[in-house]
C-alpha atoms as a PDB file:
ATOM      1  CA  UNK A   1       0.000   0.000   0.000  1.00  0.00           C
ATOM      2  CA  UNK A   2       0.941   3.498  -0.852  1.00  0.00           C
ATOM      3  CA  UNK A   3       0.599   6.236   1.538  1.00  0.00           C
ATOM      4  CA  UNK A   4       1.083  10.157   0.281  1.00  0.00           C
ATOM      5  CA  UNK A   5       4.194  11.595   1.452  1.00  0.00           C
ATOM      6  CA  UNK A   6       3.022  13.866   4.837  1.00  0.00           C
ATOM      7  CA  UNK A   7       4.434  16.871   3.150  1.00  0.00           C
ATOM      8  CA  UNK A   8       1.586  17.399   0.134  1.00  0.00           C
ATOM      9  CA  UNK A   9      -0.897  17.327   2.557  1.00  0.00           C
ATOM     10  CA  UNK A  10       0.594  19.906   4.595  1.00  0.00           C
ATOM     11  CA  UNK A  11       0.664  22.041   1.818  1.00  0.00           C
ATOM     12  CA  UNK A  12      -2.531  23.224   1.709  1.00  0.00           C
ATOM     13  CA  UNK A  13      -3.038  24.044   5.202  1.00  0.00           C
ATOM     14  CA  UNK A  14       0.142  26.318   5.311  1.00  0.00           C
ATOM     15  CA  UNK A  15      -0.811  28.351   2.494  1.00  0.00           C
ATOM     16  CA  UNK A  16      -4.134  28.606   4.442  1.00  0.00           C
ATOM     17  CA  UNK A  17      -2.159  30.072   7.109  1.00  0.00           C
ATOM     18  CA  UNK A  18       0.555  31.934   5.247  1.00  0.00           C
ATOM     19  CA  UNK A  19      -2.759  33.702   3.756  1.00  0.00           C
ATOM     20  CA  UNK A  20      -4.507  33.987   7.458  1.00  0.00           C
ATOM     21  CA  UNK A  21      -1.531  35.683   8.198  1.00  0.00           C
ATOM     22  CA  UNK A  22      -1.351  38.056   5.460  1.00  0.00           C
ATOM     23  CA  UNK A  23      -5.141  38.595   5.847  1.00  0.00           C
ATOM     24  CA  UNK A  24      -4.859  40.016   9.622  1.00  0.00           C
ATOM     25  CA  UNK A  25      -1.549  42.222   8.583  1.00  0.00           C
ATOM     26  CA  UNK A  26      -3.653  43.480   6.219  1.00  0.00           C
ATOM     27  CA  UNK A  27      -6.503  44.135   8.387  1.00  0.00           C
ATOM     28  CA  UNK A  28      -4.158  46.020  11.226  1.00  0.00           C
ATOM     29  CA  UNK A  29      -2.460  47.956   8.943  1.00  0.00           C
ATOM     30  CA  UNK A  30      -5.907  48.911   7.582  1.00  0.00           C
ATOM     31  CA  UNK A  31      -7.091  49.713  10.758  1.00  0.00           C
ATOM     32  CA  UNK A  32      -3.683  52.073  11.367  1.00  0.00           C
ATOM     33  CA  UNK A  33      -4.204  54.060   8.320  1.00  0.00           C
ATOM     34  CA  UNK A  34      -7.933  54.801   8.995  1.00  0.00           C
ATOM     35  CA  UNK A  35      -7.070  55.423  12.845  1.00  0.00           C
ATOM     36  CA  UNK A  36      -4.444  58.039  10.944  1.00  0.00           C
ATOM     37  CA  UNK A  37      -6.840  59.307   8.676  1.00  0.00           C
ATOM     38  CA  UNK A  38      -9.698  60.160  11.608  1.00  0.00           C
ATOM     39  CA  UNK A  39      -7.434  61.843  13.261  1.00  0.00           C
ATOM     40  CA  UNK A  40      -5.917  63.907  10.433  1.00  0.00           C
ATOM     41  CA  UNK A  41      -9.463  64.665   9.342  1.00  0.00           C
ATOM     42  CA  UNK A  42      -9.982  65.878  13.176  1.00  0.00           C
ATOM     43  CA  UNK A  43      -7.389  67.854  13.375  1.00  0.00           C
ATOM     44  CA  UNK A  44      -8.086  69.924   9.973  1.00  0.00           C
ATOM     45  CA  UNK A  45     -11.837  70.512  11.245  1.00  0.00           C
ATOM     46  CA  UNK A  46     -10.295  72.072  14.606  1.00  0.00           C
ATOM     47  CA  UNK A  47      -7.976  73.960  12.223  1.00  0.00           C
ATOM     48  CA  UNK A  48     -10.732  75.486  10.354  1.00  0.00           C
ATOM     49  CA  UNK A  49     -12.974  76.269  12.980  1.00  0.00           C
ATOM     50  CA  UNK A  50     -10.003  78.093  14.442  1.00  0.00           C
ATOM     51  CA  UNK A  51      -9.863  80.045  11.440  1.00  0.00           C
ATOM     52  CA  UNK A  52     -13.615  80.025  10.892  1.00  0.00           C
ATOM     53  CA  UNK A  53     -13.232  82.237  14.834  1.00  0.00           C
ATOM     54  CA  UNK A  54     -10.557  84.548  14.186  1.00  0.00           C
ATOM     55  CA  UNK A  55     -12.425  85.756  10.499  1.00  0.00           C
ATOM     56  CA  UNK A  56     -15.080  86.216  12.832  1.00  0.00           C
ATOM     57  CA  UNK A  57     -13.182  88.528  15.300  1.00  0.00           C
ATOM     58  CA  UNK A  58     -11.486  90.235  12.773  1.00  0.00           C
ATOM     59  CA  UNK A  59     -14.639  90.863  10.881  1.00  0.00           C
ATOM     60  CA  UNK A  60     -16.185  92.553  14.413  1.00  0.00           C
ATOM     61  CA  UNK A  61     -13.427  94.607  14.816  1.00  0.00           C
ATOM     62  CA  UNK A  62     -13.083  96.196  11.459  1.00  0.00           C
ATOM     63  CA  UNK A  63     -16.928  96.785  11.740  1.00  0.00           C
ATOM     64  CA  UNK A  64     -16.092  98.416  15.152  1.00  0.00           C
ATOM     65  CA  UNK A  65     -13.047 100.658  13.972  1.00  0.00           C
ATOM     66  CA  UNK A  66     -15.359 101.993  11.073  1.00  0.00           C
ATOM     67  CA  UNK A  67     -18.158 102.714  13.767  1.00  0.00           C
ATOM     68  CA  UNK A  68     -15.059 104.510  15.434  1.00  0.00           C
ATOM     69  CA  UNK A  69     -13.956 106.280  12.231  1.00  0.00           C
ATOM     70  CA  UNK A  70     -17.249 107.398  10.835  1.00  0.00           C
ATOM     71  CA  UNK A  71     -17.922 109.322  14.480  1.00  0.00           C
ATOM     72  CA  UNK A  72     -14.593 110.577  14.612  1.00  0.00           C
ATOM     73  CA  UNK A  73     -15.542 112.188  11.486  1.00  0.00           C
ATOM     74  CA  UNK A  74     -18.855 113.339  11.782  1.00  0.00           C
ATOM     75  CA  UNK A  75     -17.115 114.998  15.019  1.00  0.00           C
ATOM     76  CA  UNK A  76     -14.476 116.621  13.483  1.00  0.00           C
ATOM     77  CA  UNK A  77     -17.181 118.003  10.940  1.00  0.00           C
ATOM     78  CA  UNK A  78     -19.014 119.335  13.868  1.00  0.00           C
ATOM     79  CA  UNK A  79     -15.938 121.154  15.278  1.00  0.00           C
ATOM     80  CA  UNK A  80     -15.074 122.498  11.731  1.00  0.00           C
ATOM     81  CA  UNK A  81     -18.329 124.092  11.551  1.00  0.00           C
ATOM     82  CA  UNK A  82     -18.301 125.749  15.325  1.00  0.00           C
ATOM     83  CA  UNK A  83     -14.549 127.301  14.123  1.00  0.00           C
ATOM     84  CA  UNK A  84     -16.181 128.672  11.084  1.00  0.00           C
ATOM     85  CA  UNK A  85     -19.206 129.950  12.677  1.00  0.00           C
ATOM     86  CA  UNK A  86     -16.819 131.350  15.711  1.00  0.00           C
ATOM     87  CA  UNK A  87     -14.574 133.206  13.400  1.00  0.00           C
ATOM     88  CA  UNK A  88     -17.576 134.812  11.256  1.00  0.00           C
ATOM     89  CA  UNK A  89     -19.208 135.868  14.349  1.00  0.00           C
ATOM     90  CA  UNK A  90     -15.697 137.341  15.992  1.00  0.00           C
ATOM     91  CA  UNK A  91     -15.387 139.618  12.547  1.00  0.00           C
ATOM     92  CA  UNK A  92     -18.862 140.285  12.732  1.00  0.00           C
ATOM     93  CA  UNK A  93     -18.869 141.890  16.515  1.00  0.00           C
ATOM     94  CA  UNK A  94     -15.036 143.551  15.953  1.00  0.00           C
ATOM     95  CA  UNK A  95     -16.803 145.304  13.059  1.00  0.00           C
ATOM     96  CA  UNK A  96     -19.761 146.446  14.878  1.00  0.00           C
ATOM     97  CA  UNK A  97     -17.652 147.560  18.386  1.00  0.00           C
ATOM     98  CA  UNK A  98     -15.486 149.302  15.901  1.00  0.00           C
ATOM     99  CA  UNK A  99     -18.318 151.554  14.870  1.00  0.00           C
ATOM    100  CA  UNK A 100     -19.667 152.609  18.497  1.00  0.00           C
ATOM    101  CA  UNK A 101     -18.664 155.435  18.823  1.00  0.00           C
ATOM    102  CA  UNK A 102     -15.707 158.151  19.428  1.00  0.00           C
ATOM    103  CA  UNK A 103     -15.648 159.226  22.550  1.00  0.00           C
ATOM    104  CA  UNK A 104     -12.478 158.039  25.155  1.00  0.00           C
ATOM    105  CA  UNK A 105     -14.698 156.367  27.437  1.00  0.00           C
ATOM    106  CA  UNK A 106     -16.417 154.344  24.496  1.00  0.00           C
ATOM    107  CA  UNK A 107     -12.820 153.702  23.284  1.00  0.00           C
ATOM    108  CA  UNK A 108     -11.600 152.231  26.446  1.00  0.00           C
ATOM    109  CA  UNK A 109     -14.860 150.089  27.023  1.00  0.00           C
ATOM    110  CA  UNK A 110     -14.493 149.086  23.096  1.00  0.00           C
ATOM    111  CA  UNK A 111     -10.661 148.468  23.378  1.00  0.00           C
ATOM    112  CA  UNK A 112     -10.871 146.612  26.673  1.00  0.00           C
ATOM    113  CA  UNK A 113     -14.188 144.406  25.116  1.00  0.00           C
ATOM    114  CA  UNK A 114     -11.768 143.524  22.009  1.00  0.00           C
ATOM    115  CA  UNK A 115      -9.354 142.460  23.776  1.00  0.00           C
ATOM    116  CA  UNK A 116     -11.425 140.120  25.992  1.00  0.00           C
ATOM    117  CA  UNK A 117     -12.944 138.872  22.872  1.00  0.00           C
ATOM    118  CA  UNK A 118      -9.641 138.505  21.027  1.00  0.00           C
ATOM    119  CA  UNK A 119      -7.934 136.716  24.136  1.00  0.00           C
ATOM    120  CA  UNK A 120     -10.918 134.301  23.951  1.00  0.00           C
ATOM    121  CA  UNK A 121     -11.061 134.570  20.564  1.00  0.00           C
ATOM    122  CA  UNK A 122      -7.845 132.830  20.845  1.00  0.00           C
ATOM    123  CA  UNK A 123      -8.448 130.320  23.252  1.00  0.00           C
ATOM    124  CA  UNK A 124     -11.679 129.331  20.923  1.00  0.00           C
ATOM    125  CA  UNK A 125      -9.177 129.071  17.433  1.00  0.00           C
ATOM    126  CA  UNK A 126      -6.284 127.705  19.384  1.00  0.00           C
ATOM    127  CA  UNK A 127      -8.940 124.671  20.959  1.00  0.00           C
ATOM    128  CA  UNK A 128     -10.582 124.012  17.946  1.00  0.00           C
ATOM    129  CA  UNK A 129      -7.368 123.766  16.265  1.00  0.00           C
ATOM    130  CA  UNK A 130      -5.752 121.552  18.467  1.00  0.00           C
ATOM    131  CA  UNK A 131      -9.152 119.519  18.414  1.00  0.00           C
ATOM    132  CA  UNK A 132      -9.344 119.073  14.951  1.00  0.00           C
ATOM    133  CA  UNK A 133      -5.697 118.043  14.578  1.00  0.00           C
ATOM    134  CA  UNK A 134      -6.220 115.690  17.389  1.00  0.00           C
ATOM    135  CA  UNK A 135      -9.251 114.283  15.296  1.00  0.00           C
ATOM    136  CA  UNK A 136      -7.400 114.055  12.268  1.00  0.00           C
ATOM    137  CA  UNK A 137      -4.892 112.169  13.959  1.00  0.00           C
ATOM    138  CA  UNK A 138      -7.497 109.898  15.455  1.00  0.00           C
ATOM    139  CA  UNK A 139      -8.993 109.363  12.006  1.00  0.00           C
ATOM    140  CA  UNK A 140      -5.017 108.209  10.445  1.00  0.00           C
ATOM    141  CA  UNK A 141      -4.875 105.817  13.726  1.00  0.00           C
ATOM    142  CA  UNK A 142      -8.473 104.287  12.919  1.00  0.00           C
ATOM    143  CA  UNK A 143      -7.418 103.906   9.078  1.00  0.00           C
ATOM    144  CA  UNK A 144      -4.581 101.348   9.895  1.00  0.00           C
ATOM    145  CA  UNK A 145      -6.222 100.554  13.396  1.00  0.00           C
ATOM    146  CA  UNK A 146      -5.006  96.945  13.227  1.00  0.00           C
ATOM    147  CA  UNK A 147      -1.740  98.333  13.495  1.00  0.00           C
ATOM    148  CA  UNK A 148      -2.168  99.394  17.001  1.00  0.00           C
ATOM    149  CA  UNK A 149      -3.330  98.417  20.157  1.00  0.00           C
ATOM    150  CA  UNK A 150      -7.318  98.838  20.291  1.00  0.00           C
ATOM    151  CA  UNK A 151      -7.178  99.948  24.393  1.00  0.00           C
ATOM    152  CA  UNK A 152      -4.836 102.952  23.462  1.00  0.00           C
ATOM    153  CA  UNK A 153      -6.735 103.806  20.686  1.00  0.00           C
ATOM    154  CA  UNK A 154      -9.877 103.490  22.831  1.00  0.00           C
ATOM    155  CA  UNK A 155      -7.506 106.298  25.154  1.00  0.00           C
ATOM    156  CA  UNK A 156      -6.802 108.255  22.227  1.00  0.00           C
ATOM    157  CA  UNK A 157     -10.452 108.847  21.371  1.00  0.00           C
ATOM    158  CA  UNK A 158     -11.618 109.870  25.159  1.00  0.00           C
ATOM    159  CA  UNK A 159      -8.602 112.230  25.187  1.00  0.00           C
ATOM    160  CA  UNK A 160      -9.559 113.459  22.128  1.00  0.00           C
ATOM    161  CA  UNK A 161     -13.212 113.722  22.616  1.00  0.00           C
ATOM    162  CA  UNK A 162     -12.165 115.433  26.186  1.00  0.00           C
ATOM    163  CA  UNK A 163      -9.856 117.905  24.216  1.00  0.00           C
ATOM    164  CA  UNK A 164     -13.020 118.876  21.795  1.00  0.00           C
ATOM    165  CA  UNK A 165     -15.187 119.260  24.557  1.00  0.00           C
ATOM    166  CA  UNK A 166     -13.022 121.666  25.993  1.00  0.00           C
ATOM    167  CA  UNK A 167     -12.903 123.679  22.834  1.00  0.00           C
ATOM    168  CA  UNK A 168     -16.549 123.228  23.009  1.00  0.00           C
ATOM    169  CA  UNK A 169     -16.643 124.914  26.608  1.00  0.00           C
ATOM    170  CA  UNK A 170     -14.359 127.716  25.593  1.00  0.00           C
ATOM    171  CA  UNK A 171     -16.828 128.462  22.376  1.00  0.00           C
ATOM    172  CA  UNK A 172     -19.605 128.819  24.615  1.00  0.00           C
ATOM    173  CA  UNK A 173     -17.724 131.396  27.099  1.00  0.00           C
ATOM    174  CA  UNK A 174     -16.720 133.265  24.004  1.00  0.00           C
ATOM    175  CA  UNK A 175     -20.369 133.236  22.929  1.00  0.00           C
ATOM    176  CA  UNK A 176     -21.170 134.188  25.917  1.00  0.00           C
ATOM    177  CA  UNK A 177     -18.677 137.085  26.297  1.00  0.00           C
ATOM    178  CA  UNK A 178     -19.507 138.139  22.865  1.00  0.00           C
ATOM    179  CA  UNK A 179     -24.008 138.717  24.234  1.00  0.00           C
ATOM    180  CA  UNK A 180     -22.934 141.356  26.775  1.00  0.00           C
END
């Protein structure tokens, strides 16, 4: 009697698990990459939401800095106008004291009026001035506002709406000055 030789019928079941092997590499290296991949994918979603959040910020801001601007400007408009009106009305009454009358008494009431009004006058002009430069200023600093620091710009604009508010007061003491 012949008997196959042990080693053909081994044959098959080592290629079975040769294969079995190969099949579960296969399978955990699988399962690496797609472990990778999920966590790639992760990390570019919190990537973009990070970026989605700053857009956002950046997008308030700018919408805040032209709020800024655009009042900055309407105020310096509003300041223009009182230095205008201030100087018309200063001609105006210098004019009209001029005219009073010729007697030394007149003179001296006339020349010591003028020069209240001038010295206020010149307080008014010289506030305005200095406010309207200040605004100006402001209004270069809000153009490229990313450039600086938004708390010392924030400063800026109370010192500058204090310094225009003082011009303000000393336009309303010359208007005063100038009803007596």
């Amino acid at each position: 009697m012949w008997q196959p030789a042990p080693t053909a019928s081994r044959r098959p079941l080592v290629a079975v698990l040769v294969l079995s092997a190969v099949l579960v590499l296969v399978l955990v290296v699988a399962g690496l990459l797609l472990a990778r991949m999920v966590t790639t994918t992760q990390a570019w979603e919190d990537s973009s939401a990070g970026w989605e959040r700053l857009a956002n910020k950046a997008a308030t801001d700018l919408a805040t800095t032209q709020s800024d601007l655009a009042a900055a400007q309407a105020s310096l408009d509003t300041t223009t106008s009182q230095l205008a009106t201030a100087q018309a009305r200063i001609t105006e009454l210098a004019n009209e004291k001029a005219q009073l009358g010729d007697t030394s008494a007149t003179q001296q009431q006339l020349a010591d009026y003028q020069s209240r009004v001038s010295s206020a006058a010149g307080e008014v002009a010289t506030a305005l001035t200095a406010c309207i430069d200040s605004q100006q200023q402001l209004i270069g600093y809000l153009k490229e506002a990313d450039q600086y620091d938004a708390g010392q710009l924030t400063q800026f604009g109370q010192d500058v709406q204090t310094l225009c508010g003082q011009a303000t007061d000393a336009n309303t003491a010359l208007q005063a000055e100038l009803k007596r």
